[in-house]
PDB file of N, CA and C in Angstrom:
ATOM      1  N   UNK A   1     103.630  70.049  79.794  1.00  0.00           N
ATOM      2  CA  UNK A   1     104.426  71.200  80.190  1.00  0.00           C
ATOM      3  C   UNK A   1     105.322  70.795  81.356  1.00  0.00           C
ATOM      4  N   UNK A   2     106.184  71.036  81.262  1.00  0.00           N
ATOM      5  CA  UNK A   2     107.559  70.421  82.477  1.00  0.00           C
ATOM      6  C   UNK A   2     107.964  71.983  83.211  1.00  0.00           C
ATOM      7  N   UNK A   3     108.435  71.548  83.954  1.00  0.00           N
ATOM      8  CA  UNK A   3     108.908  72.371  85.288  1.00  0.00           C
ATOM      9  C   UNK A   3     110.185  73.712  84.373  1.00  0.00           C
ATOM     10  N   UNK A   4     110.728  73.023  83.496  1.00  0.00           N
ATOM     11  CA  UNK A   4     111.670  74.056  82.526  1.00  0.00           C
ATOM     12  C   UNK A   4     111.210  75.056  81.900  1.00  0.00           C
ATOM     13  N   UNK A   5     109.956  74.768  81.136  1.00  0.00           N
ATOM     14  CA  UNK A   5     109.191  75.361  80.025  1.00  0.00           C
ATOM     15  C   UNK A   5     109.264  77.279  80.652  1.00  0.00           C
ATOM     16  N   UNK A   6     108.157  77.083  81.684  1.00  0.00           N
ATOM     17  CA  UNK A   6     108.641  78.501  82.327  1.00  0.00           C
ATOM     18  C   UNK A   6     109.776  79.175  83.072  1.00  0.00           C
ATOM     19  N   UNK A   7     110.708  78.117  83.314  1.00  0.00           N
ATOM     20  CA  UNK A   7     111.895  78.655  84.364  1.00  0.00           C
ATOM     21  C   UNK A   7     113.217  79.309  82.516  1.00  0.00           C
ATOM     22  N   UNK A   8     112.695  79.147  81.566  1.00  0.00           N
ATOM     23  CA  UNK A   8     113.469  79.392  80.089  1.00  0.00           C
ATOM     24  C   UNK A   8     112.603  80.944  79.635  1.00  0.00           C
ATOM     25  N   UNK A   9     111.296  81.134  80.160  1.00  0.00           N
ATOM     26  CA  UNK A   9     110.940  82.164  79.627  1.00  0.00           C
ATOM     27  C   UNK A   9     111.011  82.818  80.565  1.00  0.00           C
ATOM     28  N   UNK A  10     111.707  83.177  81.979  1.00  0.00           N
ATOM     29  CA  UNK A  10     112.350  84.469  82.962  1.00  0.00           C
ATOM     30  C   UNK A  10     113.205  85.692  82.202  1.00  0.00           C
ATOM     31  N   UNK A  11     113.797  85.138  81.266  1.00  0.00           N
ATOM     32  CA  UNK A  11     114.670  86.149  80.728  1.00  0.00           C
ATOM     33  C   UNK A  11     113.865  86.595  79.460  1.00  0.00           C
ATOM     34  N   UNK A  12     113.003  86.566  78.624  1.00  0.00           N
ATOM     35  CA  UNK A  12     112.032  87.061  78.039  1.00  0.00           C
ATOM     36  C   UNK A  12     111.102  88.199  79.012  1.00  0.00           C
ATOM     37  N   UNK A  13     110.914  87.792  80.272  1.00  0.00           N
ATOM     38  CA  UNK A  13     110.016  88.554  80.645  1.00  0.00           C
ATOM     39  C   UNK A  13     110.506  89.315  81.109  1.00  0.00           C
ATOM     40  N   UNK A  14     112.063  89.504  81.859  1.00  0.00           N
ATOM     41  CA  UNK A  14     112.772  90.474  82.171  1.00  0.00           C
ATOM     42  C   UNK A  14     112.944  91.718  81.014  1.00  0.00           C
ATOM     43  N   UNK A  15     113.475  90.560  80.043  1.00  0.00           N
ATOM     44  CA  UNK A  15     113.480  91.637  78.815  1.00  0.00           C
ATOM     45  C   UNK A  15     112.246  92.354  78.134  1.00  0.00           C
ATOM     46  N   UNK A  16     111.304  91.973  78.390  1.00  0.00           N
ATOM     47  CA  UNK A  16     109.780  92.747  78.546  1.00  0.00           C
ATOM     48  C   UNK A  16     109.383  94.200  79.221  1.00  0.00           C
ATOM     49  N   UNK A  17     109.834  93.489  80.297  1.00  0.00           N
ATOM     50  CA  UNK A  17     109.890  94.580  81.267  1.00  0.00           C
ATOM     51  C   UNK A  17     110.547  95.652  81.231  1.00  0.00           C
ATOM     52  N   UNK A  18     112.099  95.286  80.946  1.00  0.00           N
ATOM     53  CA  UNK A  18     112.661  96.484  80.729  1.00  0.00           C
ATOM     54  C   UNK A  18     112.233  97.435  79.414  1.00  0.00           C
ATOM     55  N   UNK A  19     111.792  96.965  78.299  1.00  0.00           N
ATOM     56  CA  UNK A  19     111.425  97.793  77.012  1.00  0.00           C
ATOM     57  C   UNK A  19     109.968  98.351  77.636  1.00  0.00           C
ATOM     58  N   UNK A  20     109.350  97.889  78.782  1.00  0.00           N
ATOM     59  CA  UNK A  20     108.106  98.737  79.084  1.00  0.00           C
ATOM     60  C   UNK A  20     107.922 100.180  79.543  1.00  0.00           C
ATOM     61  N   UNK A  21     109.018  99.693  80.972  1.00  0.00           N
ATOM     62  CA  UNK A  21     109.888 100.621  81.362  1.00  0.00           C
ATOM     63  C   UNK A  21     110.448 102.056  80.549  1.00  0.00           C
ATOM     64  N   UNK A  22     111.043 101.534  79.525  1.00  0.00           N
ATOM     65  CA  UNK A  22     111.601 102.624  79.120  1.00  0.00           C
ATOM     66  C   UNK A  22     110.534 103.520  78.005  1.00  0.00           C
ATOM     67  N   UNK A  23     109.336 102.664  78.285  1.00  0.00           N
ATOM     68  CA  UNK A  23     108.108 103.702  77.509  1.00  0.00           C
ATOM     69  C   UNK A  23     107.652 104.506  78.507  1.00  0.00           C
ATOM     70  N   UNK A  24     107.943 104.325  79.929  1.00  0.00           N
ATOM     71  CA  UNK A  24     106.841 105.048  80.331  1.00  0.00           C
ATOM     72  C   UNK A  24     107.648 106.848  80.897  1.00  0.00           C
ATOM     73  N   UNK A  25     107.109 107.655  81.083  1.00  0.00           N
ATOM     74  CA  UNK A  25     107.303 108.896  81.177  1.00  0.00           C
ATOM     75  C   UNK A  25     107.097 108.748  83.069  1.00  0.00           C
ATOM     76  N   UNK A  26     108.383 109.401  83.756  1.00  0.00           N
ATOM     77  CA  UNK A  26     108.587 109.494  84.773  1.00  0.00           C
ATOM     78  C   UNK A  26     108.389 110.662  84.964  1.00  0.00           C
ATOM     79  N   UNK A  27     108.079 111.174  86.347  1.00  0.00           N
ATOM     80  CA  UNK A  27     108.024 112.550  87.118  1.00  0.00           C
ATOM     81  C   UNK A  27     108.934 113.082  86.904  1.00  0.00           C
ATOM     82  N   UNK A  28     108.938 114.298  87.277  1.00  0.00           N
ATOM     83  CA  UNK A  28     110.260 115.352  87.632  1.00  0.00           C
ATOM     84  C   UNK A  28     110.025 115.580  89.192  1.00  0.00           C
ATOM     85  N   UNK A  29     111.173 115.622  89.619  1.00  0.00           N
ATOM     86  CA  UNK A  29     111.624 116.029  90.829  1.00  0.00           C
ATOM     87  C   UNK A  29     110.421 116.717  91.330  1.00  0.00           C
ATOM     88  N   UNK A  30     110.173 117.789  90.567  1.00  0.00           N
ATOM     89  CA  UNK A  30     109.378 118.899  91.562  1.00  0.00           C
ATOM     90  C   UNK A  30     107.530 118.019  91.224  1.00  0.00           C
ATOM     91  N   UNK A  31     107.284 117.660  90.451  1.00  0.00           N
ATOM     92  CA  UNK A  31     106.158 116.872  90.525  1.00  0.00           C
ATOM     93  C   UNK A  31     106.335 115.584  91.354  1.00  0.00           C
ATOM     94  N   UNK A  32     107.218 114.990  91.788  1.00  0.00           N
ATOM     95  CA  UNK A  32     107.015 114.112  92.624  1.00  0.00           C
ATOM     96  C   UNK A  32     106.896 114.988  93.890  1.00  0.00           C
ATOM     97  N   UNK A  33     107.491 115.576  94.410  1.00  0.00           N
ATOM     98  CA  UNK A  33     107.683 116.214  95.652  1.00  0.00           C
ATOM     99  C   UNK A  33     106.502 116.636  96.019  1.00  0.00           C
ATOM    100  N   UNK A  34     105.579 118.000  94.632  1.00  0.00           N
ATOM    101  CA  UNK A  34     104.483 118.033  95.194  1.00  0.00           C
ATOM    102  C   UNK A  34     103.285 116.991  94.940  1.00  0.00           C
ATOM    103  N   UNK A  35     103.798 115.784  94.298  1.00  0.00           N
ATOM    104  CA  UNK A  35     102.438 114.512  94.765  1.00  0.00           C
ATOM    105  C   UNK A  35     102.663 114.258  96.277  1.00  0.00           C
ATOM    106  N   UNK A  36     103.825 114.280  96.658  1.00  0.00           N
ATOM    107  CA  UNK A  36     104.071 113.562  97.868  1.00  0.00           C
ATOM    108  C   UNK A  36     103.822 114.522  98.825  1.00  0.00           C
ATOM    109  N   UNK A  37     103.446 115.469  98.497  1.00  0.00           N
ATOM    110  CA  UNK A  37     103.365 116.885 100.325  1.00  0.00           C
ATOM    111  C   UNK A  37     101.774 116.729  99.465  1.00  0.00           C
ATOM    112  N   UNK A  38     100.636 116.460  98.528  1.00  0.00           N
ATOM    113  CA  UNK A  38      99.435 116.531  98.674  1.00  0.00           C
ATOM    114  C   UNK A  38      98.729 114.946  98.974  1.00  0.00           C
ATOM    115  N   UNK A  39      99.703 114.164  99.148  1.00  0.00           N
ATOM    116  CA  UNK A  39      99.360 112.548  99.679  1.00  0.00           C
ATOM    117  C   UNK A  39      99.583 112.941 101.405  1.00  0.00           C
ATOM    118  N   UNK A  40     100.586 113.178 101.823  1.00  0.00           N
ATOM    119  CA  UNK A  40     101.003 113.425 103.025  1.00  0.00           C
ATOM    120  C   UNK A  40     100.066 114.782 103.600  1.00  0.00           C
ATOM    121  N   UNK A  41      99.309 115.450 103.380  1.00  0.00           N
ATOM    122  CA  UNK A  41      98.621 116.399 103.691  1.00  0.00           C
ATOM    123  C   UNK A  41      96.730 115.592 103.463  1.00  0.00           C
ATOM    124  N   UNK A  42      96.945 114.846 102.656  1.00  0.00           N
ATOM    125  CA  UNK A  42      95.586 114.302 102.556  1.00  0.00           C
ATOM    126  C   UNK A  42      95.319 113.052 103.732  1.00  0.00           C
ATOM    127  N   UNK A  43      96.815 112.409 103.547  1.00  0.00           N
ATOM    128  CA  UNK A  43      96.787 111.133 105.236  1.00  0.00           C
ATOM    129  C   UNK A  43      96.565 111.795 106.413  1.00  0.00           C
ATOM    130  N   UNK A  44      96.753 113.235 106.797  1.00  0.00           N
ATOM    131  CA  UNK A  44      96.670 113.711 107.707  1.00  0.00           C
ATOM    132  C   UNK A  44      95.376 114.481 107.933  1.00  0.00           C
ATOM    133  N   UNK A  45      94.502 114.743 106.572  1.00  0.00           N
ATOM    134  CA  UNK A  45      93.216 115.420 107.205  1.00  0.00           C
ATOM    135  C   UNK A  45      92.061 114.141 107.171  1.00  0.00           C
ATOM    136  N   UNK A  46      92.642 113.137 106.394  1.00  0.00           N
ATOM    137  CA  UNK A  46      91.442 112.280 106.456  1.00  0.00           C
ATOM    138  C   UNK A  46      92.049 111.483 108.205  1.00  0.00           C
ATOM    139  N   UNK A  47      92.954 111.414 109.091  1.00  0.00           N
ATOM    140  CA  UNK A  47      93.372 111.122 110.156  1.00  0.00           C
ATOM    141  C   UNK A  47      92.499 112.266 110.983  1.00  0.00           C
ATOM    142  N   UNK A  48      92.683 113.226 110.955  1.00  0.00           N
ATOM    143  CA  UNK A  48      91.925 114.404 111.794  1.00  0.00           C
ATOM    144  C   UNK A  48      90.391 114.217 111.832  1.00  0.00           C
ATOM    145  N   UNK A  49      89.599 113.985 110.824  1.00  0.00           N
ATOM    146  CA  UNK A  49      88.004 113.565 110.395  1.00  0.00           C
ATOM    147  C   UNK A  49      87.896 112.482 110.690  1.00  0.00           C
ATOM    148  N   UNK A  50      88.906 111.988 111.079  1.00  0.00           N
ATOM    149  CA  UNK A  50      87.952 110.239 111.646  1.00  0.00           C
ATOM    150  C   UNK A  50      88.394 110.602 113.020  1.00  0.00           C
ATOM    151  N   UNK A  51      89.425 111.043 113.258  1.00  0.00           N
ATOM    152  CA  UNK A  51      89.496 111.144 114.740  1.00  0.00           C
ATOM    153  C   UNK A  51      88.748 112.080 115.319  1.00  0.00           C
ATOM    154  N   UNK A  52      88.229 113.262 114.770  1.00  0.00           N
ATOM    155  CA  UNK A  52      87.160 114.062 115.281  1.00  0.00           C
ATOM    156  C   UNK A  52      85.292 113.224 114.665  1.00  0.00           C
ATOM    157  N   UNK A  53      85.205 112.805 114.256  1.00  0.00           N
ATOM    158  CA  UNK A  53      84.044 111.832 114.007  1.00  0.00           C
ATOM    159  C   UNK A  53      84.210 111.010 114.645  1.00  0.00           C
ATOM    160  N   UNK A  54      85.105 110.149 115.466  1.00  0.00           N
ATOM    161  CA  UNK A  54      84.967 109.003 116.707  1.00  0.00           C
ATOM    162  C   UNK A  54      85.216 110.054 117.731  1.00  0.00           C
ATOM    163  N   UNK A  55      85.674 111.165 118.336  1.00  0.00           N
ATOM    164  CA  UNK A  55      85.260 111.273 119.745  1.00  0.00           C
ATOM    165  C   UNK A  55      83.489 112.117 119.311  1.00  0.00           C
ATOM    166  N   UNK A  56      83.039 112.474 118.387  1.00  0.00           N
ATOM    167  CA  UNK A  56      81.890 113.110 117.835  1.00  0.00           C
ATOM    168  C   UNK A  56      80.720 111.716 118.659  1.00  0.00           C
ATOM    169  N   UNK A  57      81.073 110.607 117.650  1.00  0.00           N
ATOM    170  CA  UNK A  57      80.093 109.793 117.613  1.00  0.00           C
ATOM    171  C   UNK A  57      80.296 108.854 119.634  1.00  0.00           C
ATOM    172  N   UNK A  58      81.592 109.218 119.956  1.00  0.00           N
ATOM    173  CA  UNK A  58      81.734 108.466 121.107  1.00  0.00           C
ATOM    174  C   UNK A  58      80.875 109.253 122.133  1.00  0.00           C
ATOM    175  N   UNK A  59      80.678 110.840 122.105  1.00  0.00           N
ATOM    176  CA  UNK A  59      79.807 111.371 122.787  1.00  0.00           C
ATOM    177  C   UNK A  59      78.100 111.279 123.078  1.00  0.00           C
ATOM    178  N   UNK A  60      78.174 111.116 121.182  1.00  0.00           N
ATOM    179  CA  UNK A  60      76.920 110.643 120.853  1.00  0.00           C
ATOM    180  C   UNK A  60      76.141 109.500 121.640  1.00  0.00           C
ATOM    181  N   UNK A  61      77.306 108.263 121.388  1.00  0.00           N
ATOM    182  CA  UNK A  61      76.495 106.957 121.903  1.00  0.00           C
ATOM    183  C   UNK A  61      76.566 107.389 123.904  1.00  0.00           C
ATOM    184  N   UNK A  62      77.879 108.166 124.653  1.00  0.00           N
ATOM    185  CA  UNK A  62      77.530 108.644 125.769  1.00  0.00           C
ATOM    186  C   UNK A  62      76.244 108.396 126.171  1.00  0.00           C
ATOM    187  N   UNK A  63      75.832 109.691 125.556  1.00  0.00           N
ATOM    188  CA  UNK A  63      74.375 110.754 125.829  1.00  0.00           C
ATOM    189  C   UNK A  63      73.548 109.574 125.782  1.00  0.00           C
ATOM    190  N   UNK A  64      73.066 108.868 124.490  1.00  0.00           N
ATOM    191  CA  UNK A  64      72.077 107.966 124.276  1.00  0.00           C
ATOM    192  C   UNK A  64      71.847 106.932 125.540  1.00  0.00           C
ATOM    193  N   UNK A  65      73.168 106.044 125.944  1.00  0.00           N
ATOM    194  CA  UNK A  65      73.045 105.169 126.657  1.00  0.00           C
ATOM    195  C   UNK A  65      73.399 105.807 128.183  1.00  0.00           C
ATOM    196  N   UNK A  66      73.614 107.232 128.292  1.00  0.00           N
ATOM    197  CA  UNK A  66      73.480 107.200 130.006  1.00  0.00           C
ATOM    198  C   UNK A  66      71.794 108.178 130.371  1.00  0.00           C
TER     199      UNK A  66
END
């Protein structure tokens, strides 16, 4: 196998790609929007629960070790 063999099949795989592409079924506007305000609402409560579970547990170890 020589250094050519795969640099000849780039344009096969491009052309792959694109016929994949055009199988797959994209969002609509309003379904992307609301994936993206229940991703962006989920980064922010799992941010709130760890940050209230570390000053939780930072009190915790407090108490124990004073």
């Amino acid at each position: 196998m020589s250094l050519i063999d795969p640099i000849r099949k780039i344009p096969t795989f491009f052309s792959e790609v694109k016929g994949e592409l055009k199988k797959s079924t994209w969002p609509s506007r309003d379904e992307l929007v609301e994936s993206t305000i229940v991703v962006i609402l989920s980064v922010i409560l799992l941010g709130v629960f760890i940050g209230v579970s570390d000053k939780v547990l930072e009190l915790v170890i407090k108490v124990i070790t004073t």
